[in-house]
Protein backbone atom coordinates (compact mmCIF):
# COMPACT_ATOMS: atom_id res chain seq x y z
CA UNK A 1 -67.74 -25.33 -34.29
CA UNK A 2 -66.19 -23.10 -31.83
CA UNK A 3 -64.15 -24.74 -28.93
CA UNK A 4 -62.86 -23.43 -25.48
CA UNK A 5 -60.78 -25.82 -23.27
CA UNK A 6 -59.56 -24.48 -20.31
CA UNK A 7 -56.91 -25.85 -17.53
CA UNK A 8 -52.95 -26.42 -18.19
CA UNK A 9 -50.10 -29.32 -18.09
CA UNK A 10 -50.76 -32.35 -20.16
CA UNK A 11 -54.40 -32.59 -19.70
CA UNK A 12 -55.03 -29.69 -20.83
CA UNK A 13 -52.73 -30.76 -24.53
CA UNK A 14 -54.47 -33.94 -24.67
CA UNK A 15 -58.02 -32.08 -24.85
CA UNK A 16 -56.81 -30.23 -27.14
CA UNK A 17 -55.50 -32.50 -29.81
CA UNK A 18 -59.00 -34.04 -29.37
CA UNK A 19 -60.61 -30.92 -30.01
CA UNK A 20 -58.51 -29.85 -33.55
CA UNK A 21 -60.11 -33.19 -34.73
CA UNK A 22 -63.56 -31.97 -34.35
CA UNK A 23 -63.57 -28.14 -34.04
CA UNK A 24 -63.35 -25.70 -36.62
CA UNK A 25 -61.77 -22.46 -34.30
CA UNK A 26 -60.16 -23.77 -30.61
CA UNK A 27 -59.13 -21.68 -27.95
CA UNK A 28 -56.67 -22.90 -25.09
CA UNK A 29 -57.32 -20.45 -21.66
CA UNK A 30 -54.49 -21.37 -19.34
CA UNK A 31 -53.97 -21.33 -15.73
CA UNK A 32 -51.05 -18.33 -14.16
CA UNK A 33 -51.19 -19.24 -10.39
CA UNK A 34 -48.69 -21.94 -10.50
CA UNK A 35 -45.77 -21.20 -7.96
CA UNK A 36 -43.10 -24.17 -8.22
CA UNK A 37 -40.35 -25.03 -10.57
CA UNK A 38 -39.46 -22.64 -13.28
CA UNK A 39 -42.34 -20.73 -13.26
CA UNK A 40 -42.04 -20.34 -9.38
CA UNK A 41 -38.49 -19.23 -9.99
CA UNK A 42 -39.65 -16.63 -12.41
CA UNK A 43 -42.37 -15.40 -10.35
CA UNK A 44 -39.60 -14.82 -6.99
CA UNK A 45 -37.47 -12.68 -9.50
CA UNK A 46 -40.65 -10.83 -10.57
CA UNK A 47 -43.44 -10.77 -8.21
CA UNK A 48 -45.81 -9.01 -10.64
CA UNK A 49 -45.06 -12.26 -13.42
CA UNK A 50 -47.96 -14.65 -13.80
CA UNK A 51 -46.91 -18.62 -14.06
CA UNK A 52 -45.60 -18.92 -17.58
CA UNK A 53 -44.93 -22.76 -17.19
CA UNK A 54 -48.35 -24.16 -18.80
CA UNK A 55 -48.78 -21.34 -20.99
CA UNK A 56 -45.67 -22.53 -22.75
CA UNK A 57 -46.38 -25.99 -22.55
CA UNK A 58 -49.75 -25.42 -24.16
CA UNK A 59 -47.52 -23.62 -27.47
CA UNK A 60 -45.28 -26.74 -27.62
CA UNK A 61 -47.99 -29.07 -27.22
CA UNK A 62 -50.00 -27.06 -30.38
CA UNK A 63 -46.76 -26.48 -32.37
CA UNK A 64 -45.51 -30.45 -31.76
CA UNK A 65 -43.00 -31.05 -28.95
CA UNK A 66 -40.82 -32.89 -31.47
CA UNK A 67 -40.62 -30.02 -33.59
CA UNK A 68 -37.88 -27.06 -33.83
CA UNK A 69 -39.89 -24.79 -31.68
CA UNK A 70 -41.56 -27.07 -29.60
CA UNK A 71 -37.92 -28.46 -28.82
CA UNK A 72 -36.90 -25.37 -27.61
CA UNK A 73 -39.22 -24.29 -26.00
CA UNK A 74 -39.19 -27.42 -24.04
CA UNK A 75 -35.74 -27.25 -23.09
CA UNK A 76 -34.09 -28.04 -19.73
CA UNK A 77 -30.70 -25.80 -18.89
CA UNK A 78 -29.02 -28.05 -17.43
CA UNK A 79 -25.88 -26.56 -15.40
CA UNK A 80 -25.18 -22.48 -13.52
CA UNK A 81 -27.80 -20.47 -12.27
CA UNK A 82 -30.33 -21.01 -14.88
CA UNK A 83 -30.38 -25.30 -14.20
CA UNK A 84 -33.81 -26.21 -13.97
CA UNK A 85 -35.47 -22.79 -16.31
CA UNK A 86 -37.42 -24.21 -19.41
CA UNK A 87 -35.82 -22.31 -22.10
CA UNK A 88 -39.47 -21.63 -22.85
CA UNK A 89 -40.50 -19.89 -20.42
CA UNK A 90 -37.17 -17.55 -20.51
CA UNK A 91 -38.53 -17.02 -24.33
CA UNK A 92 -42.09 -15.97 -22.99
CA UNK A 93 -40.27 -14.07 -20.09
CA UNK A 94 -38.74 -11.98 -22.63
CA UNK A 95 -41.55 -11.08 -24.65
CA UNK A 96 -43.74 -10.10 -21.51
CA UNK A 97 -41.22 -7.75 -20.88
CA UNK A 98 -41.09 -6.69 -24.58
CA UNK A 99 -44.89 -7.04 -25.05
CA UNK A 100 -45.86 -5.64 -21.87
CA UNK A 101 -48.87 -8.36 -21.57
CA UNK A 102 -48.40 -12.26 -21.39
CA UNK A 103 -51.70 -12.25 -23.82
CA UNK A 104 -49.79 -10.21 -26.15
CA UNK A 105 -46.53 -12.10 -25.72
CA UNK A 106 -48.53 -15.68 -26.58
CA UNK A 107 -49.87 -14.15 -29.96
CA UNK A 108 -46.18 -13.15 -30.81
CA UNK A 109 -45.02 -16.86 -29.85
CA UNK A 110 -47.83 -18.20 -31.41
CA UNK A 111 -47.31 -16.36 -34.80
CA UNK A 112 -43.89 -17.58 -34.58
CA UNK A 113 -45.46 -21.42 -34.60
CA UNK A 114 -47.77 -20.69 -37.63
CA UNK A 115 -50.19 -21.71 -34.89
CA UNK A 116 -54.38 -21.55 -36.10
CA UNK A 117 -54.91 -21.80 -32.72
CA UNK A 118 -55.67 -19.28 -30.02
CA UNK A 119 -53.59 -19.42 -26.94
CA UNK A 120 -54.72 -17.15 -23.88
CA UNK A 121 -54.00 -16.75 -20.44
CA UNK A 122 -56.71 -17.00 -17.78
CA UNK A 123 -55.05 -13.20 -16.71
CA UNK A 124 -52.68 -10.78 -17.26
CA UNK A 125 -52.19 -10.47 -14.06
CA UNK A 126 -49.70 -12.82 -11.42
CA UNK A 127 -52.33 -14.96 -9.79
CA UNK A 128 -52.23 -17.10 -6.86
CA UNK A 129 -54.01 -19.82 -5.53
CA UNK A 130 -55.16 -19.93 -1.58
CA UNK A 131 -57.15 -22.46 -0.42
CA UNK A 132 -58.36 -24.05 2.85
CA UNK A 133 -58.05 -28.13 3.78
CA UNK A 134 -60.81 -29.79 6.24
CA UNK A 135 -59.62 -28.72 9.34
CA UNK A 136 -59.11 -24.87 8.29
CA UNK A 137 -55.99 -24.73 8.05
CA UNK A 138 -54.86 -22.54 5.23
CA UNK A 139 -53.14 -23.89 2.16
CA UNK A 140 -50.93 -21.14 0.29
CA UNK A 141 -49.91 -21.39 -3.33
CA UNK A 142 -50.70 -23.82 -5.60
CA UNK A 143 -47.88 -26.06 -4.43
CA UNK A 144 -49.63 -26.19 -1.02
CA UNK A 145 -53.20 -27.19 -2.50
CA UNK A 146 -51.45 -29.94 -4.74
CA UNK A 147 -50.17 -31.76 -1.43
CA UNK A 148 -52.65 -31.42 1.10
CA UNK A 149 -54.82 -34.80 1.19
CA UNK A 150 -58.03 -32.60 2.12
CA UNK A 151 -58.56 -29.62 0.43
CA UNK A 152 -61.85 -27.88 1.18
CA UNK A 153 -61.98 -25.50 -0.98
CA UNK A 154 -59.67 -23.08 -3.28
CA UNK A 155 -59.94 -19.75 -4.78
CA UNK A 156 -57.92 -17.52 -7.22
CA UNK A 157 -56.34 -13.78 -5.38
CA UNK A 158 -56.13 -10.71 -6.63
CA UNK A 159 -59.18 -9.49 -7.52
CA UNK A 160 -57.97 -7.75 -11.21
CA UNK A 161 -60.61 -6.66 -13.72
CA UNK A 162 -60.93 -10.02 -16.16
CA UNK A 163 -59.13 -10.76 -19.54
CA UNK A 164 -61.70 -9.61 -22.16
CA UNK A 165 -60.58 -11.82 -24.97
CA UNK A 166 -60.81 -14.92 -22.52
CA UNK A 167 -64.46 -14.30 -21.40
CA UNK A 168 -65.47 -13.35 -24.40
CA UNK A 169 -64.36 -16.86 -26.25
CA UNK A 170 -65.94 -18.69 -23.35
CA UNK A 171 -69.33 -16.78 -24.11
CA UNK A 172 -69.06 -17.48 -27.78
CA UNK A 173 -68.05 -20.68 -27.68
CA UNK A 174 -70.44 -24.11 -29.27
CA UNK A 175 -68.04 -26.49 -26.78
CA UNK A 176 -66.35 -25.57 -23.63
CA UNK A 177 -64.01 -28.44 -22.20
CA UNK A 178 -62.39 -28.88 -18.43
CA UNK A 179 -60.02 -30.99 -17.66
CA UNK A 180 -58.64 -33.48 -17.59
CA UNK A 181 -55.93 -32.69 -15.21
CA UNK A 182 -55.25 -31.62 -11.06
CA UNK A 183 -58.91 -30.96 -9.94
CA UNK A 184 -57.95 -28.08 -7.84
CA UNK A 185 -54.57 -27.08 -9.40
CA UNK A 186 -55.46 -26.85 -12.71
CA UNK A 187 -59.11 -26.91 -13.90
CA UNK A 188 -60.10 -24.67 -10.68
CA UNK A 189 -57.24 -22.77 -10.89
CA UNK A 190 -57.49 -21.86 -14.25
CA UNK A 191 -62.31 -21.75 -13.42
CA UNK A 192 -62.00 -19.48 -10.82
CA UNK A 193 -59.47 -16.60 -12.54
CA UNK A 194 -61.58 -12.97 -12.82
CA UNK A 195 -64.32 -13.36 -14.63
CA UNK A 196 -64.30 -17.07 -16.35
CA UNK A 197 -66.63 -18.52 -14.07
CA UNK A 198 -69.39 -15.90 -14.72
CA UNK A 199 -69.06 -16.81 -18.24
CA UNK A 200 -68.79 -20.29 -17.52
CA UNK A 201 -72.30 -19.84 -16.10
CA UNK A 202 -73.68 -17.63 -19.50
CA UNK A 203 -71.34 -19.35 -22.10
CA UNK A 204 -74.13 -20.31 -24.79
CA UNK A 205 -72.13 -23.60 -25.42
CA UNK A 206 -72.07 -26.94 -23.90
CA UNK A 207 -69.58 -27.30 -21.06
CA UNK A 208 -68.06 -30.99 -20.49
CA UNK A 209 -66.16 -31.95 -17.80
CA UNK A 210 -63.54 -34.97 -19.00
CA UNK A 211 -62.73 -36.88 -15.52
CA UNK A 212 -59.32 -38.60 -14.86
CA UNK A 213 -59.10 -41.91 -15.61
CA UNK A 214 -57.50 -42.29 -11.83
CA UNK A 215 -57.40 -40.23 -8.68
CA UNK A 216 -54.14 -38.40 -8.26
CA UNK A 217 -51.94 -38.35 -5.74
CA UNK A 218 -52.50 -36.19 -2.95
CA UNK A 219 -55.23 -33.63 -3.89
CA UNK A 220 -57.79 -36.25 -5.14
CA UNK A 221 -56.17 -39.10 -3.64
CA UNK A 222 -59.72 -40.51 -2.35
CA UNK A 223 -61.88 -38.89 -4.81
CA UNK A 224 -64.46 -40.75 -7.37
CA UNK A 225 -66.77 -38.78 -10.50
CA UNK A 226 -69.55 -37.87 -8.06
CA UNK A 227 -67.07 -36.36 -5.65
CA UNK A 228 -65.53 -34.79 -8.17
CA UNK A 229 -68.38 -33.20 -9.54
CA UNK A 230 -69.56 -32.16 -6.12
CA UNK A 231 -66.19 -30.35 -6.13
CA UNK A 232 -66.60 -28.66 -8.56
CA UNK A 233 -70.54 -27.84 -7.81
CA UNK A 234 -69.12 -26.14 -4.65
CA UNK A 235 -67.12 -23.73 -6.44
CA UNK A 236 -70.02 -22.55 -8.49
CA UNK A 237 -69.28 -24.85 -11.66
CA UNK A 238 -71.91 -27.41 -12.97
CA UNK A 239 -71.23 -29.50 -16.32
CA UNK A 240 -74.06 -29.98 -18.40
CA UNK A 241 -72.16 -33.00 -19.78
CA UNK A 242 -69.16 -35.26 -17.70
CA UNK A 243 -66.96 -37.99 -19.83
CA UNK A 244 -66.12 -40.82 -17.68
CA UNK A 245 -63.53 -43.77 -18.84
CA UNK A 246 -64.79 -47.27 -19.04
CA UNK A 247 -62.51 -49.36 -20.49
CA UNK A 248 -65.82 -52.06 -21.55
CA UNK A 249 -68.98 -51.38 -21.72
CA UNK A 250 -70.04 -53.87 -19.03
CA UNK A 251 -68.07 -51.84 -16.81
CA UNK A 252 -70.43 -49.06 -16.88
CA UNK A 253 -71.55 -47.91 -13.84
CA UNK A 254 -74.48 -45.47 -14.50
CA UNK A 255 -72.99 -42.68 -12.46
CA UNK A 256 -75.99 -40.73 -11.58
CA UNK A 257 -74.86 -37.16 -11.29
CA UNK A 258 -78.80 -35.66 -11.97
CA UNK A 259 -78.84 -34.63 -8.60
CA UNK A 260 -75.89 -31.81 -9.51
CA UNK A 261 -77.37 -30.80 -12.14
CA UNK A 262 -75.17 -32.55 -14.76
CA UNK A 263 -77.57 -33.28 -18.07
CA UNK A 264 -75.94 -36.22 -19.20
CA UNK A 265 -73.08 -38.72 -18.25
CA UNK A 266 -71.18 -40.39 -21.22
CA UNK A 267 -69.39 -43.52 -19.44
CA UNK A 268 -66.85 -45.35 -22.67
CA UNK A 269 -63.48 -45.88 -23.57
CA UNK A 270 -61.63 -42.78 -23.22
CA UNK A 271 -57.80 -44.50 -23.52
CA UNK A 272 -55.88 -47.52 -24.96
CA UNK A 273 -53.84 -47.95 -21.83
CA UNK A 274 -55.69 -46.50 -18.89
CA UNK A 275 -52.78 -44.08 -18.26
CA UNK A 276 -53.42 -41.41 -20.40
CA UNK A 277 -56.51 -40.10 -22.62
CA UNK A 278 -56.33 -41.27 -26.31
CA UNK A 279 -57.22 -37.87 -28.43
CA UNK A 280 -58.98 -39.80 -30.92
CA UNK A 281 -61.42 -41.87 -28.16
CA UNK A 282 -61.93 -38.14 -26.50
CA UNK A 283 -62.46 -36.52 -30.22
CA UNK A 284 -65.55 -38.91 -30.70
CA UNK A 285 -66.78 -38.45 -26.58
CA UNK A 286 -65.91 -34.73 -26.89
CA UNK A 287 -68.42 -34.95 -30.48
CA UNK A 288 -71.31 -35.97 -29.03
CA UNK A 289 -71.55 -34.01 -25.90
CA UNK A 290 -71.23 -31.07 -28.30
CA UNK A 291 -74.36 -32.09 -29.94
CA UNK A 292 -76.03 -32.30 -26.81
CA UNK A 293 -78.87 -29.74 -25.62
CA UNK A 294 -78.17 -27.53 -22.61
């Protein structure tokens, strides 16, 4: 089975473990529109450098974050002028320059890892995120969407011709996953780069949507599934399968999300702690939505 999960941060390593349990070729696509912290650092010294931050997260989550690599790359400097930079993304930095794509400089980190997996960016290009809360006021950057408590909508500027390789997996693909993670900074951020939601919509495979197991503080402070999935209905995304967390099974709500369009609704235990996913719960969840008929 081929498998697609797209999004960044730690939702988008947790979906992943679950996936190398049950897929045969995965394929990370990562968000580039972040602007804050190292990455936004980056970006100010560079304006045409896309967000590097979860594109080296996703490597150290693949390679192990205890290993060598993965301990570099995760890093901190901790004192001068570079306090703050993930050594990783100064490594990734280096070989964008040397590269001259951040596609081509994740295949050269990734060979370095011994990685089987595929690790792409949503774009080349330096994204950013612009969005609109409730009363119209406009929310710029991705730093802007995370905070406001009533975002109406986001989308993803440029307009730059699409990453082949990264539409292309999506329309081969048996199993596309999103999330979990930041609704809006993270699964739509990633969604709505050039081109990946057209091939969302043609992708031949099955496209889940894993759910938090909480809203998150601000962006979906207020938000349950079916408000979730009428978020991302509105930006032209519809599921044909959603993974919701029940810790029991009398605790099953029968979220009807028909009226979306979603096929199916798979309502179990998705963690041992209800703080984070457990990769092996979301290997089995992830398992049978792939078998499931679009």
């Amino acid at each position: 089975m081929r498998a697609v999960a797209l999004g960044g941060g730690h939702g988008l390593g947790v979906s992943l473990e679950a996936l190398r349990m049950i897929a045969d070729e995965v394929t990370a696509i990562v968000g580039v529109a972040d602007n804050g912290g190292s990455s936004g650092r980056l970006r100010q010294l560079w304006r045409d450098c896309p967000a590097l931050g979860d594109a080296r997260l996703t490597v150290s989550n693949l390679v192990g974050v205890d290993s060598g690599l993965g301990e570099l790359l995760e890093y901190r400097f901790q004192t001068g002028e570079l306090a703050g930079h993930a050594l990783g993304n100064l490594v990734l930095f280096g070989l964008l320059e040397k590269t001259g794509s951040l596609d081509a400089a994740l295949q050269y980190l990734g060979s370095l890892g011994n990685l089987h997996e595929r690790v792409l960016p949503a774009s080349n290009a330096a994204l950013e995120l612009r969005g609109v809360d409730r009363s119209g006021q406009p929310l710029l950057g991705q730093l802007a969407v995370h905070w406001s408590p009533s975002v109406a909508r986001v989308w993803v500027v440029p307009e730059v011709p699409p990453l082949a390789e990264a539409t292309k997996e999506l329309m081969m693909a048996d199993l596309v996953v999103l999330g979990p993670g930041s609704l809006y900074t993270s699964v739509l951020a990633t969604a709505l780069a050039p081109g990946l939601l057209a091939a969302l919509e043609e992708t031949r495979g099955v496209v889940v949507f894993v759910a938090n197991l909480a809203p998150q503080e601000a962006e979906t402070r207020d938000y349950d599934e079916e408000m979730t999935v009428h978020a991302l209905m509105d930006h032209g995304i519809c599921p044909d399968v959603v993974l919701v967390h029940r810790a029991r099974p009398s605790e099953a709500s029968s979220v009807d999300l028909a009226r979306y369009g979603v096929m199916r609704v798979w309502e179990g235990p998705l963690s041992d702690d209800g703080v984070a996913h457990a990769p092996p719960l979301l290997a089995q969840a992830l398992d049978w939505a792939a078998h499931a008929q679009r």
